[in-house]
C-alpha atoms as a PDB file:
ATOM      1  CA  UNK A   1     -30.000 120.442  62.553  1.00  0.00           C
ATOM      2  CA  UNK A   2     -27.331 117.555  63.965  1.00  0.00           C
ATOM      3  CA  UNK A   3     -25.866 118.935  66.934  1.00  0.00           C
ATOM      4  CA  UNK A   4     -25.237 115.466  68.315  1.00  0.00           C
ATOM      5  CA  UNK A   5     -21.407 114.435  68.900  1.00  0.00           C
ATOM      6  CA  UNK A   6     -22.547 111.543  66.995  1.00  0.00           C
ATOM      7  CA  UNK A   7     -23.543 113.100  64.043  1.00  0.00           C
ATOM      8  CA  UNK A   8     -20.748 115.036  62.249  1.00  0.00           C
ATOM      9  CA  UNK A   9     -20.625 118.674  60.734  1.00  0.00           C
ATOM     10  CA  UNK A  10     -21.094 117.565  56.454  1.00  0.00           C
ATOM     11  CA  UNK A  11     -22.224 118.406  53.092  1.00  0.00           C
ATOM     12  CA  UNK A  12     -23.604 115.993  50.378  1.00  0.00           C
ATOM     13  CA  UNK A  13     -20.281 115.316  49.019  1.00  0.00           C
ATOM     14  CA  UNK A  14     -18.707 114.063  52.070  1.00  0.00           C
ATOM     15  CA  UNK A  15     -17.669 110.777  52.400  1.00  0.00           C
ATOM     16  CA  UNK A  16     -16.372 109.334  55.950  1.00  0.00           C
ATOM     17  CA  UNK A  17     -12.958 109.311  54.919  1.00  0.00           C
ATOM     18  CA  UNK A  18     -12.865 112.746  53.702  1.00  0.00           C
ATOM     19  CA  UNK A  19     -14.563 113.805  56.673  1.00  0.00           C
ATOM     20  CA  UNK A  20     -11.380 112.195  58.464  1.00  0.00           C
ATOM     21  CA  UNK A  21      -8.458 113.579  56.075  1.00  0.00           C
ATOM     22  CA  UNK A  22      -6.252 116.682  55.984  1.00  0.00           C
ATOM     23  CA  UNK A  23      -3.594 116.231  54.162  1.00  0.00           C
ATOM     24  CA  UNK A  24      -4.213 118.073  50.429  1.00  0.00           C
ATOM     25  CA  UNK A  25      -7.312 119.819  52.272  1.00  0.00           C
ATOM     26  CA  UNK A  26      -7.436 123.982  52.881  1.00  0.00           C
ATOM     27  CA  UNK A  27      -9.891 123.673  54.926  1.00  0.00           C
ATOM     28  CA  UNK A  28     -10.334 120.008  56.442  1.00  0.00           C
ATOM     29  CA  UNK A  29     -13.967 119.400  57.483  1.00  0.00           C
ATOM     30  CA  UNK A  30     -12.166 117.015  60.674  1.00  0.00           C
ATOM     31  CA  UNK A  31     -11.353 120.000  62.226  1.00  0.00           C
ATOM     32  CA  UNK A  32     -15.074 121.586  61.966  1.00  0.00           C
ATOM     33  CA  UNK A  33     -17.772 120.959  64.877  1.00  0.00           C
ATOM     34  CA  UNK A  34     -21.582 120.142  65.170  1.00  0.00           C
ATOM     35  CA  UNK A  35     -23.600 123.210  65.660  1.00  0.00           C
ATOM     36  CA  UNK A  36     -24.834 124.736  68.875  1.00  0.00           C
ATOM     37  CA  UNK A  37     -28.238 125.090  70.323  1.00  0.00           C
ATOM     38  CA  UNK A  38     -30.104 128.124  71.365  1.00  0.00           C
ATOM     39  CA  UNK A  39     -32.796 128.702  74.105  1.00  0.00           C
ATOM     40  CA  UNK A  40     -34.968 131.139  75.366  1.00  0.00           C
ATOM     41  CA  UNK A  41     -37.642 131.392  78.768  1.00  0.00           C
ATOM     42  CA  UNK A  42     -40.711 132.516  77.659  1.00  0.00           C
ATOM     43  CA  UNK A  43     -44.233 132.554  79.283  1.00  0.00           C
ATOM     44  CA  UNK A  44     -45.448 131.385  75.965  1.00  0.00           C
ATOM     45  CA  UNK A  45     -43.825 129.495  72.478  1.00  0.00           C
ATOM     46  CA  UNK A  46     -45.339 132.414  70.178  1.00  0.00           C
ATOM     47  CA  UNK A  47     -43.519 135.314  68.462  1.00  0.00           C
ATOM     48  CA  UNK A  48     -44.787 138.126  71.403  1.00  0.00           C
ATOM     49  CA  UNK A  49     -43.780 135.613  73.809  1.00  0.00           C
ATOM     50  CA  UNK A  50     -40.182 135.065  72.410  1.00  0.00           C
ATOM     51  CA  UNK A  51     -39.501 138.788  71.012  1.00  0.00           C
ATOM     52  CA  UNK A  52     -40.307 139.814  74.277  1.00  0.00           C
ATOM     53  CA  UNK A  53     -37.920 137.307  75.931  1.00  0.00           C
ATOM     54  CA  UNK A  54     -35.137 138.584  73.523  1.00  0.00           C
ATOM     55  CA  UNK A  55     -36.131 141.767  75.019  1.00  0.00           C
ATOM     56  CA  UNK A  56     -35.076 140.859  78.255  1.00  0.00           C
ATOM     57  CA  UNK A  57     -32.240 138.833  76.848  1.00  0.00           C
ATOM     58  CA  UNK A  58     -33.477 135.674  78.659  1.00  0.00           C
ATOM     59  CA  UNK A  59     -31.310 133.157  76.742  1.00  0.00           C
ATOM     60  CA  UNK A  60     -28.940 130.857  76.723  1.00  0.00           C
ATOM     61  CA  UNK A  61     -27.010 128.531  74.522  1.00  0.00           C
ATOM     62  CA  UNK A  62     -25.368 125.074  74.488  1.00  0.00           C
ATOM     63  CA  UNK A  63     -22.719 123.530  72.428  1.00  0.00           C
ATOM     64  CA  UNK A  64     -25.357 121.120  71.266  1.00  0.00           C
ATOM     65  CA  UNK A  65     -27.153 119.176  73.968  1.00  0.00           C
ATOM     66  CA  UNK A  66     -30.502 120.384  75.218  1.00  0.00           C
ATOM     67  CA  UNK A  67     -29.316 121.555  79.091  1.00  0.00           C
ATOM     68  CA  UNK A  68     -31.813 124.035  80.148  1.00  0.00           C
ATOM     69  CA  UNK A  69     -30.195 126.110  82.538  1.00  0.00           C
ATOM     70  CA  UNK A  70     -31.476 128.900  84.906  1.00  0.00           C
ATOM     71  CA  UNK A  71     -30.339 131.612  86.218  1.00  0.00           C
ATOM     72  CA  UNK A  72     -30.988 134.237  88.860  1.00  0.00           C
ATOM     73  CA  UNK A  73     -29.136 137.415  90.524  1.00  0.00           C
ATOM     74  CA  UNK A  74     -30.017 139.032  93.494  1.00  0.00           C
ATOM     75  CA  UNK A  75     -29.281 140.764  97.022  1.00  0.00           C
ATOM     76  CA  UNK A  76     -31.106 138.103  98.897  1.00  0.00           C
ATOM     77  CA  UNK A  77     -31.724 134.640  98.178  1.00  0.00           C
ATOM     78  CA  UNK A  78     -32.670 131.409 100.484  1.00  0.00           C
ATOM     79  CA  UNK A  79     -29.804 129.269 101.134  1.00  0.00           C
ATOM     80  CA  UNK A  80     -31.712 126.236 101.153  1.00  0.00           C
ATOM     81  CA  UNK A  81     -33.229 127.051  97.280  1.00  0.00           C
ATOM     82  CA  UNK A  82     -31.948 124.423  96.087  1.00  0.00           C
ATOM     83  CA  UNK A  83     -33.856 121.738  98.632  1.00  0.00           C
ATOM     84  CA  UNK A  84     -36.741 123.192  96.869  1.00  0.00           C
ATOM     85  CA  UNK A  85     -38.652 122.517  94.040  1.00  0.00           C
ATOM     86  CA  UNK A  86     -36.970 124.145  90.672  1.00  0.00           C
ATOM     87  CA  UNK A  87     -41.167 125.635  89.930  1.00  0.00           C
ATOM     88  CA  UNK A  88     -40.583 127.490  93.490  1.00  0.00           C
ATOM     89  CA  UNK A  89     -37.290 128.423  92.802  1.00  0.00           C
ATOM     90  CA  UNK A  90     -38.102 130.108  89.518  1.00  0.00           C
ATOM     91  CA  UNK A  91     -40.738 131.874  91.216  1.00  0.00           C
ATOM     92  CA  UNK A  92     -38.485 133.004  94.082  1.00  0.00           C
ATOM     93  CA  UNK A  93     -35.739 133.754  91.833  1.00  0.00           C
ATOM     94  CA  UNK A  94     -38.145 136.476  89.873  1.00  0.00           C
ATOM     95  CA  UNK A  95     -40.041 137.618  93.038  1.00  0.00           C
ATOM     96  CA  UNK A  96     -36.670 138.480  94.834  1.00  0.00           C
ATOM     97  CA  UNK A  97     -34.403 139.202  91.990  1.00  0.00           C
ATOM     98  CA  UNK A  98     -33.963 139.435  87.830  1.00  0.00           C
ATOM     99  CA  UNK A  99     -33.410 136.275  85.278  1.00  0.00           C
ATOM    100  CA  UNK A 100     -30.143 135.924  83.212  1.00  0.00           C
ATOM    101  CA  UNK A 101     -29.643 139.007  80.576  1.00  0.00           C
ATOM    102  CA  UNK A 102     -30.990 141.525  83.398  1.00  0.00           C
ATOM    103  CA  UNK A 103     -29.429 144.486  85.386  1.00  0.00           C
ATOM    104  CA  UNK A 104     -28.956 144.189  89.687  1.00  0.00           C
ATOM    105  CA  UNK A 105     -29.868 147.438  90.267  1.00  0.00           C
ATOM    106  CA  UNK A 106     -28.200 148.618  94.038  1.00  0.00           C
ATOM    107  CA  UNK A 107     -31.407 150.354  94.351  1.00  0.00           C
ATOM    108  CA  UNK A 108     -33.006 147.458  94.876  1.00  0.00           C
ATOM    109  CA  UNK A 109     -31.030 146.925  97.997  1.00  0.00           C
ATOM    110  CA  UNK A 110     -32.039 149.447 100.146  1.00  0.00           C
ATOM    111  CA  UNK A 111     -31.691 149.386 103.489  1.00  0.00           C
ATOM    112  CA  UNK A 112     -28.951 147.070 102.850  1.00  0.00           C
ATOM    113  CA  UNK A 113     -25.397 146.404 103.999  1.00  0.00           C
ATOM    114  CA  UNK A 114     -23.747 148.653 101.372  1.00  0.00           C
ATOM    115  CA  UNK A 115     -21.141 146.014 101.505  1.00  0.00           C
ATOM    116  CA  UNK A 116     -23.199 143.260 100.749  1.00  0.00           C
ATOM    117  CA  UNK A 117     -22.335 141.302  97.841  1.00  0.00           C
ATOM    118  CA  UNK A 118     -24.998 139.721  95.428  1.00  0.00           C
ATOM    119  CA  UNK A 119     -26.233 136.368  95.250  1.00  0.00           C
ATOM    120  CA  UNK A 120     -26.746 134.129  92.342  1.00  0.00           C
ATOM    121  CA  UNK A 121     -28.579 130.639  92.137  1.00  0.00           C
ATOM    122  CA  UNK A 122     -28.037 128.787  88.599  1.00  0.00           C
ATOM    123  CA  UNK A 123     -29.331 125.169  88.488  1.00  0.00           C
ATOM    124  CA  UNK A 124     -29.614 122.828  85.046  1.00  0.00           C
ATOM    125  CA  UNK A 125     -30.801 119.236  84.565  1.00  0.00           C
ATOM    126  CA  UNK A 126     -28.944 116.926  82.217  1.00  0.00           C
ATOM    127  CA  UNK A 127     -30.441 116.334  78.275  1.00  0.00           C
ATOM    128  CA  UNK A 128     -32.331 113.688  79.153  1.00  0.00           C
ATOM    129  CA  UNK A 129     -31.953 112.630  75.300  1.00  0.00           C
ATOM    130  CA  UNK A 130     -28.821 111.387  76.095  1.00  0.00           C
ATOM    131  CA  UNK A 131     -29.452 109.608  79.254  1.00  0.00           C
ATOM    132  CA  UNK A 132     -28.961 106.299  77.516  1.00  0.00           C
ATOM    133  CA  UNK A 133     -25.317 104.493  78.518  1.00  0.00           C
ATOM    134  CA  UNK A 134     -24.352 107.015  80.972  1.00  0.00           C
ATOM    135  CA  UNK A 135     -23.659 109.589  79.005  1.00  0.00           C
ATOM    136  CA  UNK A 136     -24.225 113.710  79.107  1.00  0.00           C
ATOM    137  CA  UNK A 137     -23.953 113.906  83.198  1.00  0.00           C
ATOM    138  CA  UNK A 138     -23.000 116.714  84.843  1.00  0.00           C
ATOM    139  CA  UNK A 139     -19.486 117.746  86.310  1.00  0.00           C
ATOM    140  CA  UNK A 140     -19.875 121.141  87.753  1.00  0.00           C
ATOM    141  CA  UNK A 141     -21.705 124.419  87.423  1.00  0.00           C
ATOM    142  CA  UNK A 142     -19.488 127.293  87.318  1.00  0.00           C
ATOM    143  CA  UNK A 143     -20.283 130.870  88.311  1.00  0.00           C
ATOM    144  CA  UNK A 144     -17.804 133.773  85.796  1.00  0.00           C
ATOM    145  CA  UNK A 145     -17.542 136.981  86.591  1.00  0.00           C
ATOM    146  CA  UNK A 146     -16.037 139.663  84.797  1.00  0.00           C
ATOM    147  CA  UNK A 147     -15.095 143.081  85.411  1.00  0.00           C
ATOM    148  CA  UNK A 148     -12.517 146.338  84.600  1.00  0.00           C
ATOM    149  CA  UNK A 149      -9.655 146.612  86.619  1.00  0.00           C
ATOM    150  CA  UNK A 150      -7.614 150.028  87.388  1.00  0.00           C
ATOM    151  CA  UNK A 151      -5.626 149.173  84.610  1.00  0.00           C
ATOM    152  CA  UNK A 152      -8.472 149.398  82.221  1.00  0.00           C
ATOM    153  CA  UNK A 153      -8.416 145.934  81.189  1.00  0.00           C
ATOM    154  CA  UNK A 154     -10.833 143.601  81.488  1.00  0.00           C
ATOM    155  CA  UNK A 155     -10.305 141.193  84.003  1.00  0.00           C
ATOM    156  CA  UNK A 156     -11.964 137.441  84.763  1.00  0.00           C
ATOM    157  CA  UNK A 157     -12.243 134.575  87.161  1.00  0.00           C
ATOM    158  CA  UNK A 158     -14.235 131.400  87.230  1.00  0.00           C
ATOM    159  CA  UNK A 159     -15.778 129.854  90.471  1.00  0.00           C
ATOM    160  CA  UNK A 160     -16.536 126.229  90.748  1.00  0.00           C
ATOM    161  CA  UNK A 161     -20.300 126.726  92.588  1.00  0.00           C
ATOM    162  CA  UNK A 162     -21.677 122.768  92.492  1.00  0.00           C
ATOM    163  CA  UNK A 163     -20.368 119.828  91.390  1.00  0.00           C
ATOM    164  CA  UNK A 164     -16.544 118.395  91.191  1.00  0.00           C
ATOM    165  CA  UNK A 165     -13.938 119.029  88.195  1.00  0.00           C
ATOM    166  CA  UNK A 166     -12.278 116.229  89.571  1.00  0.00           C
ATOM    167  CA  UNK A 167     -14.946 113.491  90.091  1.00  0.00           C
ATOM    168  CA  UNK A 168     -12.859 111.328  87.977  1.00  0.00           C
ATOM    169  CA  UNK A 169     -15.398 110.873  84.953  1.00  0.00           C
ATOM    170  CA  UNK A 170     -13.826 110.234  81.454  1.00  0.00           C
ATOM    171  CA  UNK A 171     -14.505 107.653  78.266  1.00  0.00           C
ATOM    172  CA  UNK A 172     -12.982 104.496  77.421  1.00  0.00           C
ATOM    173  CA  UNK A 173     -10.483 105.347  74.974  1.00  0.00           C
ATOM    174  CA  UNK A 174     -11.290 102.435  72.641  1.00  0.00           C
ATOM    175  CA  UNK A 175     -15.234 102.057  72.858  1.00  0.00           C
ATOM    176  CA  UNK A 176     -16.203 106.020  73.602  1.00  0.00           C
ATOM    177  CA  UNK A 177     -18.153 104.049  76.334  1.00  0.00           C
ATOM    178  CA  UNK A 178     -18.411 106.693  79.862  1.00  0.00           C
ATOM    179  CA  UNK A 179     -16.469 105.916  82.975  1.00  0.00           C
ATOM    180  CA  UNK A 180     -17.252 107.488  86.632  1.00  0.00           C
ATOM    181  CA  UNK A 181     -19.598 109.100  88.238  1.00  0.00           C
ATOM    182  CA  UNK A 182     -21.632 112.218  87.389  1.00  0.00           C
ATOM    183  CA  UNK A 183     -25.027 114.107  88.179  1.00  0.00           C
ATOM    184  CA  UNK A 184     -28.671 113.950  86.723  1.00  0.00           C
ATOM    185  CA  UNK A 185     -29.127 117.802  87.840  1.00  0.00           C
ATOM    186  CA  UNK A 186     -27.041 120.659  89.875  1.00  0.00           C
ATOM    187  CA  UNK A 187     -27.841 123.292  91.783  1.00  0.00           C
ATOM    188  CA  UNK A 188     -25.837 126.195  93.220  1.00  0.00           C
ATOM    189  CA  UNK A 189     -26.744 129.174  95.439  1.00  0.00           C
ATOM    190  CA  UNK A 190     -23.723 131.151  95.410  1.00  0.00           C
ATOM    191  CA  UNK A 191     -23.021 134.552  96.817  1.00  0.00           C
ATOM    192  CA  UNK A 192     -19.247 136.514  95.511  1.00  0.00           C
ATOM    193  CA  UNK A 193     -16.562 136.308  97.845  1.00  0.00           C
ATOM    194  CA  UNK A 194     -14.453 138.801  96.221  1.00  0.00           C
ATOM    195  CA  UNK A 195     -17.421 141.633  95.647  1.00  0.00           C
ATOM    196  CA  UNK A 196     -16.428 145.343  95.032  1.00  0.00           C
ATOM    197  CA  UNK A 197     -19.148 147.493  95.606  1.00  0.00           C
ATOM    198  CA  UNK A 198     -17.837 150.312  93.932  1.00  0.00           C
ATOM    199  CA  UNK A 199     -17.253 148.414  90.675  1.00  0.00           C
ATOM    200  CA  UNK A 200     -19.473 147.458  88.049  1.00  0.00           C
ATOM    201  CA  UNK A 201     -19.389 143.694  87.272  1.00  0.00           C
ATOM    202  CA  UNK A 202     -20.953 141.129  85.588  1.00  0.00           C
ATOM    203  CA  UNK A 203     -21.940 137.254  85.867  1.00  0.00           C
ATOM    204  CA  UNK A 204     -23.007 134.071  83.995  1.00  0.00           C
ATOM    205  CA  UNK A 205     -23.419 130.627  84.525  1.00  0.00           C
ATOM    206  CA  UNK A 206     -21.169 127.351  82.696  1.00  0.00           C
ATOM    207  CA  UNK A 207     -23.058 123.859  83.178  1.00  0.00           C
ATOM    208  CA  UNK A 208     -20.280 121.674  82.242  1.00  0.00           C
ATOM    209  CA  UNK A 209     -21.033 117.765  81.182  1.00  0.00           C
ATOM    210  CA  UNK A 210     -18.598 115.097  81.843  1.00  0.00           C
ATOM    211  CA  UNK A 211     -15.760 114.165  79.279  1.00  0.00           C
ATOM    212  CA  UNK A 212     -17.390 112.642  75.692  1.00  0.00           C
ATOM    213  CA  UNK A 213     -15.721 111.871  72.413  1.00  0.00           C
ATOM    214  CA  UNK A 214     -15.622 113.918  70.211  1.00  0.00           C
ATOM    215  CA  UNK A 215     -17.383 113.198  66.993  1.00  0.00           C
ATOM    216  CA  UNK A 216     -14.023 112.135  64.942  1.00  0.00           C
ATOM    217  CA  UNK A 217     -12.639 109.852  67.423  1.00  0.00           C
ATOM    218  CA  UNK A 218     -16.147 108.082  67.555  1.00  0.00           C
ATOM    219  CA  UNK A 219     -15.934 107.952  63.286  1.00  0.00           C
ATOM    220  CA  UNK A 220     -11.910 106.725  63.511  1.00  0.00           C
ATOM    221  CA  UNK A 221     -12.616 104.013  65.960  1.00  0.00           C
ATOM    222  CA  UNK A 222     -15.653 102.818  63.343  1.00  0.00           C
ATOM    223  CA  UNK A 223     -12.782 103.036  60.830  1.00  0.00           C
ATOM    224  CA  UNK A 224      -9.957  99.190  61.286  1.00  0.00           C
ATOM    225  CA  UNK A 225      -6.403 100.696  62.279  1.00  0.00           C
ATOM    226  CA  UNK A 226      -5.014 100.449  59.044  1.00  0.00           C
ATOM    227  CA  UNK A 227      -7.635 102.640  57.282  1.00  0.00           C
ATOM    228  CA  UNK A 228      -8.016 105.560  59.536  1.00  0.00           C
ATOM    229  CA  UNK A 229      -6.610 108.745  57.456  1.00  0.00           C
ATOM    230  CA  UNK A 230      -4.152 111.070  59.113  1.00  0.00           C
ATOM    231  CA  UNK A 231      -7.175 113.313  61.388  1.00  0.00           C
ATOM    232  CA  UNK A 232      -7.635 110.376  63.243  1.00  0.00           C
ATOM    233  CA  UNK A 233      -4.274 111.171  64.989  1.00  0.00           C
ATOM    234  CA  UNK A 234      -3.637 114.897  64.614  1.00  0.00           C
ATOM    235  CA  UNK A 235      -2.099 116.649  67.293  1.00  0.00           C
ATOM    236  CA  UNK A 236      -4.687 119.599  67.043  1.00  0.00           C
ATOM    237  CA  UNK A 237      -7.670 117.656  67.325  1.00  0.00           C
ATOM    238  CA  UNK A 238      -8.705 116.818  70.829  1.00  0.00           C
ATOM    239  CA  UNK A 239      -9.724 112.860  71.335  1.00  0.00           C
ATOM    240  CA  UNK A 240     -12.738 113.761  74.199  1.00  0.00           C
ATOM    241  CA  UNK A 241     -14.904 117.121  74.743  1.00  0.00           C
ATOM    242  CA  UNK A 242     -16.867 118.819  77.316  1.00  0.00           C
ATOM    243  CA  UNK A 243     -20.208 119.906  76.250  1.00  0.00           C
ATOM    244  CA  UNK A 244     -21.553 122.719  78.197  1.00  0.00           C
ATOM    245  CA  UNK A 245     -24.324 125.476  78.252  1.00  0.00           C
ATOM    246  CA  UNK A 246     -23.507 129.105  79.199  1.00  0.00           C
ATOM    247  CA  UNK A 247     -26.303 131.421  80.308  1.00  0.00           C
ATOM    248  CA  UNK A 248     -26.817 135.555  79.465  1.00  0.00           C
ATOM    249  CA  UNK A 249     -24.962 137.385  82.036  1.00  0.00           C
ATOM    250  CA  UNK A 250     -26.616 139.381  84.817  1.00  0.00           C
ATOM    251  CA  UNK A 251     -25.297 143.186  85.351  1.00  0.00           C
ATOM    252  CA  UNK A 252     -24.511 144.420  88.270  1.00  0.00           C
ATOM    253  CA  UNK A 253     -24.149 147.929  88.726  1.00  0.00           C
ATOM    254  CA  UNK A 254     -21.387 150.161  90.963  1.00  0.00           C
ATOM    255  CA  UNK A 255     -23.086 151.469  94.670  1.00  0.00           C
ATOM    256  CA  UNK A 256     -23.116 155.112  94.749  1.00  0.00           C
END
């Protein structure tokens, strides 16, 4: 299926200015999105290769571009990984620790600093089917972990691990065309400041791409001034988007 900012969610009876219009609509289709994207690591692309990945709950998903991302845990990792190749960093990543949509066991720590906290290394290279005109770099990689508070509420924070939110990448308002810098591929080793041994918690990676249009400001400009129906300058509907990729999370369990 489309899941291209250029493309647009439809049906058969659309027509580019109803895709555009709300007023009279229920349910205006300017206000729906392209789909997402779904991925899984597997040693193989056949159905024992990819149950057994579900399994394991390798995955990961995207809000439509192809971004790959990986995605390790563990008590020990080398801080230099990412000076390495990404084939000996997968291979480190499983020989020293678990893949997204696994459990950290503190048994595997032994011997350890009881305090230690874990380590994580996440890393993703741009969709390279968008690499024409700039577009579908990457900002940052963020690192979210979540956990239950004394309160018995669960609780979140988000870590900026590579990258820059602020590297000053956006669009050019009237041509969609993208402005500032951005990156081909990130990598992050990253290790939890704020670790609680004695509470379970759990992690994922964000790959965030610099600002885009979103698919109805790319159909309005298309559209003169004078014809562009009222979605084209709705309040609710944002102008640019961030496309991104999110990873399983990795477990990781309370020291006894």
């Amino acid at each position: 299926g489309d899941t291209d900012e250029r493309g647009k969610p439809t049906t058969f009876r659309s027509s580019p200015l109803e895709m555009l219009r709300i007023e009279g609509l229920r349910r205006a289709r300017v206000f729906q999105n392209p789909g997402g994207v779904v991925g899984l690591w597997a040693e193989a692309n056949n159905r024992d290769a990819l149950f057994d990945a579900m399994k394991r709950r390798e995955a990961f998903a995207t809000s439509g571009p192809r971004i790959a991302p990986r995605f390790f845990g563990a008590w020990d990792l080398p801080e230099d990984l990412c000076q390495r190749p990404a084939k000996h960093r997968v291979s480190v990543g499983y020989a020293r620790g678990i893949a997204m949509g696994g459990e950290l066991s503190s048994q595997a720590d032994e011997g350890g600093d009881a305090k230690r906290a874990p380590v994580f290394a996440a890393w993703a290279h741009r969709d390279l089917g968008r690499a024409d005109g700039g577009e579908g770099l990457l900002q940052r990689i963020q690192i979210v972990k979540g956990w239950v508070g004394d309160d018995g509420r669960f609780h979140q924070a988000v870590f900026d691990a590579a990258g820059d939110p602020e590297n000053g990448a956006g669009v050019d308002p009237q041509t969609c065309e993208p402005v500032g810098p951005g990156a081909d591929q990130l990598c992050a080793v990253w290790r939890d400041p704020n670790f609680d041994p004695g509470r379970a918690s759990v992690y994922y990676a964000r790959i965030v791409e610099n600002p885009s249009c979103r698919w109805s400001t790319r159909r309005c400009l298309a559209l003169p001034a004078a014809e562009r129906p009222d979605g084209c300058n709705a309040p609710g509907i944002p102008k640019t988007i961030q496309e991104r990729a999110w990873t399983s999370p990795i477990w990781v369990e309370p020291r006894s």
